[in-house]
Structures are given as C-alpha cells and as structure tokens.
N, C-alpha and C. Protein backbone atom coordinates (compact mmCIF):
# COMPACT_ATOMS: atom_id res chain seq x y z
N UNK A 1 20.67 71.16 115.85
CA UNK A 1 20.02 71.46 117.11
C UNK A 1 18.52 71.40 116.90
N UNK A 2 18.00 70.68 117.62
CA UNK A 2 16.07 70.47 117.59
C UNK A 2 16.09 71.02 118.89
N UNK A 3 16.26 71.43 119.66
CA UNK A 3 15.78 71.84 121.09
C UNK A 3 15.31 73.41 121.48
N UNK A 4 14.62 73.74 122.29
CA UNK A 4 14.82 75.50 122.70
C UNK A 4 15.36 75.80 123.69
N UNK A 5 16.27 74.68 124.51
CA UNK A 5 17.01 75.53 125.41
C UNK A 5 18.99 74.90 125.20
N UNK A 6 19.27 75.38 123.73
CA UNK A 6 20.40 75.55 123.55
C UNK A 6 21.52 76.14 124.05
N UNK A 7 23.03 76.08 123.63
CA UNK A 7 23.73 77.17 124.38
C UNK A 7 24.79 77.64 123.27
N UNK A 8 25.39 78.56 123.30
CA UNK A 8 26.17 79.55 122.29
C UNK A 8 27.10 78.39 122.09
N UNK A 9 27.60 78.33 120.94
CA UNK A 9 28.47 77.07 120.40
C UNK A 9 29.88 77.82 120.23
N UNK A 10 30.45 77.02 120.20
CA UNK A 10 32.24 77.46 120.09
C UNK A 10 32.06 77.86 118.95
N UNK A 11 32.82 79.38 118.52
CA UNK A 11 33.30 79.82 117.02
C UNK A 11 33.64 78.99 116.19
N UNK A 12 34.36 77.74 116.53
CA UNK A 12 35.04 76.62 115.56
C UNK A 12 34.20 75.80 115.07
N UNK A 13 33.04 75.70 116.29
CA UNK A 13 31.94 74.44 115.64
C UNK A 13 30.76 75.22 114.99
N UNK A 14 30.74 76.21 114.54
CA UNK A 14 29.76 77.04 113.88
C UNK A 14 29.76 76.71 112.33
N UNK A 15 30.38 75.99 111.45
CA UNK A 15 29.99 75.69 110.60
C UNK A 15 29.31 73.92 110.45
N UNK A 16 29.91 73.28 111.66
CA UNK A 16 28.53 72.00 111.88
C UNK A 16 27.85 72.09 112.70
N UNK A 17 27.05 73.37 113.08
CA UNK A 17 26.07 73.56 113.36
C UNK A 17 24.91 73.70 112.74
N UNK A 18 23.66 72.81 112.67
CA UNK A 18 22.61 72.98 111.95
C UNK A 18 21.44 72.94 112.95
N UNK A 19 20.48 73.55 112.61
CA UNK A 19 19.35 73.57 113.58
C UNK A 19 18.00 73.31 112.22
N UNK A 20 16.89 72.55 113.08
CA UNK A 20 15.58 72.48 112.03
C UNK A 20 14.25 72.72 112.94
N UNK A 21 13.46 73.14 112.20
CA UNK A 21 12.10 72.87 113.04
C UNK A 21 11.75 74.69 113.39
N UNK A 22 11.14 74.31 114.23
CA UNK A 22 11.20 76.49 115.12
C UNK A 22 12.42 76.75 116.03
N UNK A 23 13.53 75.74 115.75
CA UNK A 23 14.80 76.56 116.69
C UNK A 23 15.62 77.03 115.13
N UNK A 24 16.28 78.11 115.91
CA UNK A 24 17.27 78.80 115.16
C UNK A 24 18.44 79.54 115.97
N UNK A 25 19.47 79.42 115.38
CA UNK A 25 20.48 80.05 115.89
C UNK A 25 21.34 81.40 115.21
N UNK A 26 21.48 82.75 115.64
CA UNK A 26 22.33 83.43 114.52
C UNK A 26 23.85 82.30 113.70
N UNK A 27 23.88 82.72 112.84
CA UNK A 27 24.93 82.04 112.23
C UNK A 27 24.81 80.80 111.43
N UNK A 28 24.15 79.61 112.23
CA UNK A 28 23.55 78.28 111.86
C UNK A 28 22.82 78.15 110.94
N UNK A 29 23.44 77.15 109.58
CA UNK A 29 22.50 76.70 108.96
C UNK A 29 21.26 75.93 109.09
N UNK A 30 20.28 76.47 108.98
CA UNK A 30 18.61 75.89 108.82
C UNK A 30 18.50 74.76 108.48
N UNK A 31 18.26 73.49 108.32
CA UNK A 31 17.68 73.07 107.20
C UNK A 31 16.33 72.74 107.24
N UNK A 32 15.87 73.02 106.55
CA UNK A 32 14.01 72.77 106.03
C UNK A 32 13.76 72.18 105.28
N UNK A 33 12.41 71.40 105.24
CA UNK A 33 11.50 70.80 104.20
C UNK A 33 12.16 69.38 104.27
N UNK A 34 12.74 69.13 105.31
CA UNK A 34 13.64 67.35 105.84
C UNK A 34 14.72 67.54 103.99
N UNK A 35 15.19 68.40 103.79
CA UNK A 35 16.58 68.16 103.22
C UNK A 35 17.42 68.76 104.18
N UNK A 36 18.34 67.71 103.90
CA UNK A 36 19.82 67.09 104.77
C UNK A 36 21.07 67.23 104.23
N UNK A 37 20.92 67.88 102.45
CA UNK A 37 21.70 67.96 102.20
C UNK A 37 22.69 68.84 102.63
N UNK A 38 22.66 70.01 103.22
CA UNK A 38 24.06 70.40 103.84
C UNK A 38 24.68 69.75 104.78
N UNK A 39 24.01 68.98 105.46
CA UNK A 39 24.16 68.48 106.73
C UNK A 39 25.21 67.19 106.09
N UNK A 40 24.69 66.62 105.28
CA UNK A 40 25.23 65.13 104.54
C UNK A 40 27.01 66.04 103.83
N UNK A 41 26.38 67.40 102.94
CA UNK A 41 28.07 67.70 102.85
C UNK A 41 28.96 68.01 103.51
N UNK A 42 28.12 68.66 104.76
CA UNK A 42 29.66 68.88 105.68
C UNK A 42 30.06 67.98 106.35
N UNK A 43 29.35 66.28 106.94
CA UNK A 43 30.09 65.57 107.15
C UNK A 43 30.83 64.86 106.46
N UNK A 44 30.55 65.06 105.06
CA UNK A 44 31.70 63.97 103.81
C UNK A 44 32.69 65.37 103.75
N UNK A 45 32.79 66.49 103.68
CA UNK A 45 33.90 67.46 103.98
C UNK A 45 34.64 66.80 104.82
N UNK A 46 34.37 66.84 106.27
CA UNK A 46 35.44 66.25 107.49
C UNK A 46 36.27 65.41 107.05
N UNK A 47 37.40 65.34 107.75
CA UNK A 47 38.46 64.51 107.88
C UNK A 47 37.73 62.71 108.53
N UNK A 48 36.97 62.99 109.08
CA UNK A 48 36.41 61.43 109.86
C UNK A 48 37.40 60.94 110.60
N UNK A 49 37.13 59.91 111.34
CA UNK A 49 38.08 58.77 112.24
C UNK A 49 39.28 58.55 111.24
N UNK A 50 40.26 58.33 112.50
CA UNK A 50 41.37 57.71 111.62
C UNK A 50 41.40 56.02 112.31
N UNK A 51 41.84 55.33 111.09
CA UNK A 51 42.17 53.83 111.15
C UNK A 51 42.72 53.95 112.85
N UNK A 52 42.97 52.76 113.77
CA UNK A 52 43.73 52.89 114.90
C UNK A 52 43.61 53.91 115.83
N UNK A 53 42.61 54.08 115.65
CA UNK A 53 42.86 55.62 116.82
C UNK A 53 42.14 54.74 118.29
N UNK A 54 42.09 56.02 118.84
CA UNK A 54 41.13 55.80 120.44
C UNK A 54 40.01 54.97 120.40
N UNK A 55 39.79 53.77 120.67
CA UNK A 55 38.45 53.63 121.08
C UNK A 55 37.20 54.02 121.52
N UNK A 56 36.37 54.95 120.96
CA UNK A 56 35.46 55.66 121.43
C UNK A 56 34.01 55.36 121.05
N UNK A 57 33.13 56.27 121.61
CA UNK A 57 31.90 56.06 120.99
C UNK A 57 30.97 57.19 120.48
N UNK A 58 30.55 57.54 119.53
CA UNK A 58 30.03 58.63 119.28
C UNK A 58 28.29 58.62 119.45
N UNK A 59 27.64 59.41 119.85
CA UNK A 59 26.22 59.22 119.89
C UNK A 59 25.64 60.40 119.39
N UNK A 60 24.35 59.86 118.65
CA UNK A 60 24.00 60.58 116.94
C UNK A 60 22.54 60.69 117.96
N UNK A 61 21.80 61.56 117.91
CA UNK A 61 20.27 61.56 118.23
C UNK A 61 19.37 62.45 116.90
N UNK A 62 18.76 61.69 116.29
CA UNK A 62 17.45 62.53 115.46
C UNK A 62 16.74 62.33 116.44
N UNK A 63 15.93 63.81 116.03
CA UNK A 63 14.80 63.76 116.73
C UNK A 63 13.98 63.77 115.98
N UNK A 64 12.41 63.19 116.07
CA UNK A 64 11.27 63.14 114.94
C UNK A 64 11.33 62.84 113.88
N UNK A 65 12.37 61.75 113.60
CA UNK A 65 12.64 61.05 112.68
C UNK A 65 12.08 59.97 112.64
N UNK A 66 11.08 59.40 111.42
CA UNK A 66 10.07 58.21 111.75
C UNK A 66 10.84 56.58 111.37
C-alpha cells in the first residue's frame, strides 16, 4: 500500500499486505530503504497460477518506481 486513503484489509490478506513510504498499517509489514525482500518472499511462498486455469488479468502498480 503507497496511498493515505486505504481501507481495513481482510484478516486473510494480512500477511500480503505491505505498505512503504509514510503509510502504515497496524499489522502490515513496512518495507524501507527500497528492500523488497519480504515482499519478493511472500510471493515465491504462494501457490501462483495454475497451468489452464481462467483467463485473467492481473494488474501490478509501483508507485515511484524510476
């Protein structure tokens, strides 16, 4: 989360929740100083797409990323 007008996240999605910058959330990991590394382990944790599934599209936004 980069934004300040967030909203309370589902109990379930509280561990891929990360926030950087001057937002913060109780619970949510920080990350600072542009390391990504938690961010990078909890998506190689996930299960990911499966082969054949739904056709979909996912949309990724950094913000202030050069």
């Amino acid at each position: 989360m980069t934004t300040n007008c967030i909203q309370k996240p589902k109990e379930s999605y509280k561990d891929s929740i990360f926030t950087s910058g001057t937002v913060g959330w109780p619970g949510a990991t920080h990350v600072s100083g542009r390391n990504f590394k938690p961010v990078i382990d909890r998506a190689l944790a996930m299960p990911g797409f499966q082969e054949g599934g739904i056709d979909r599209s996912v949309m990724l936004a950094l913000q202030g990323m050069p």
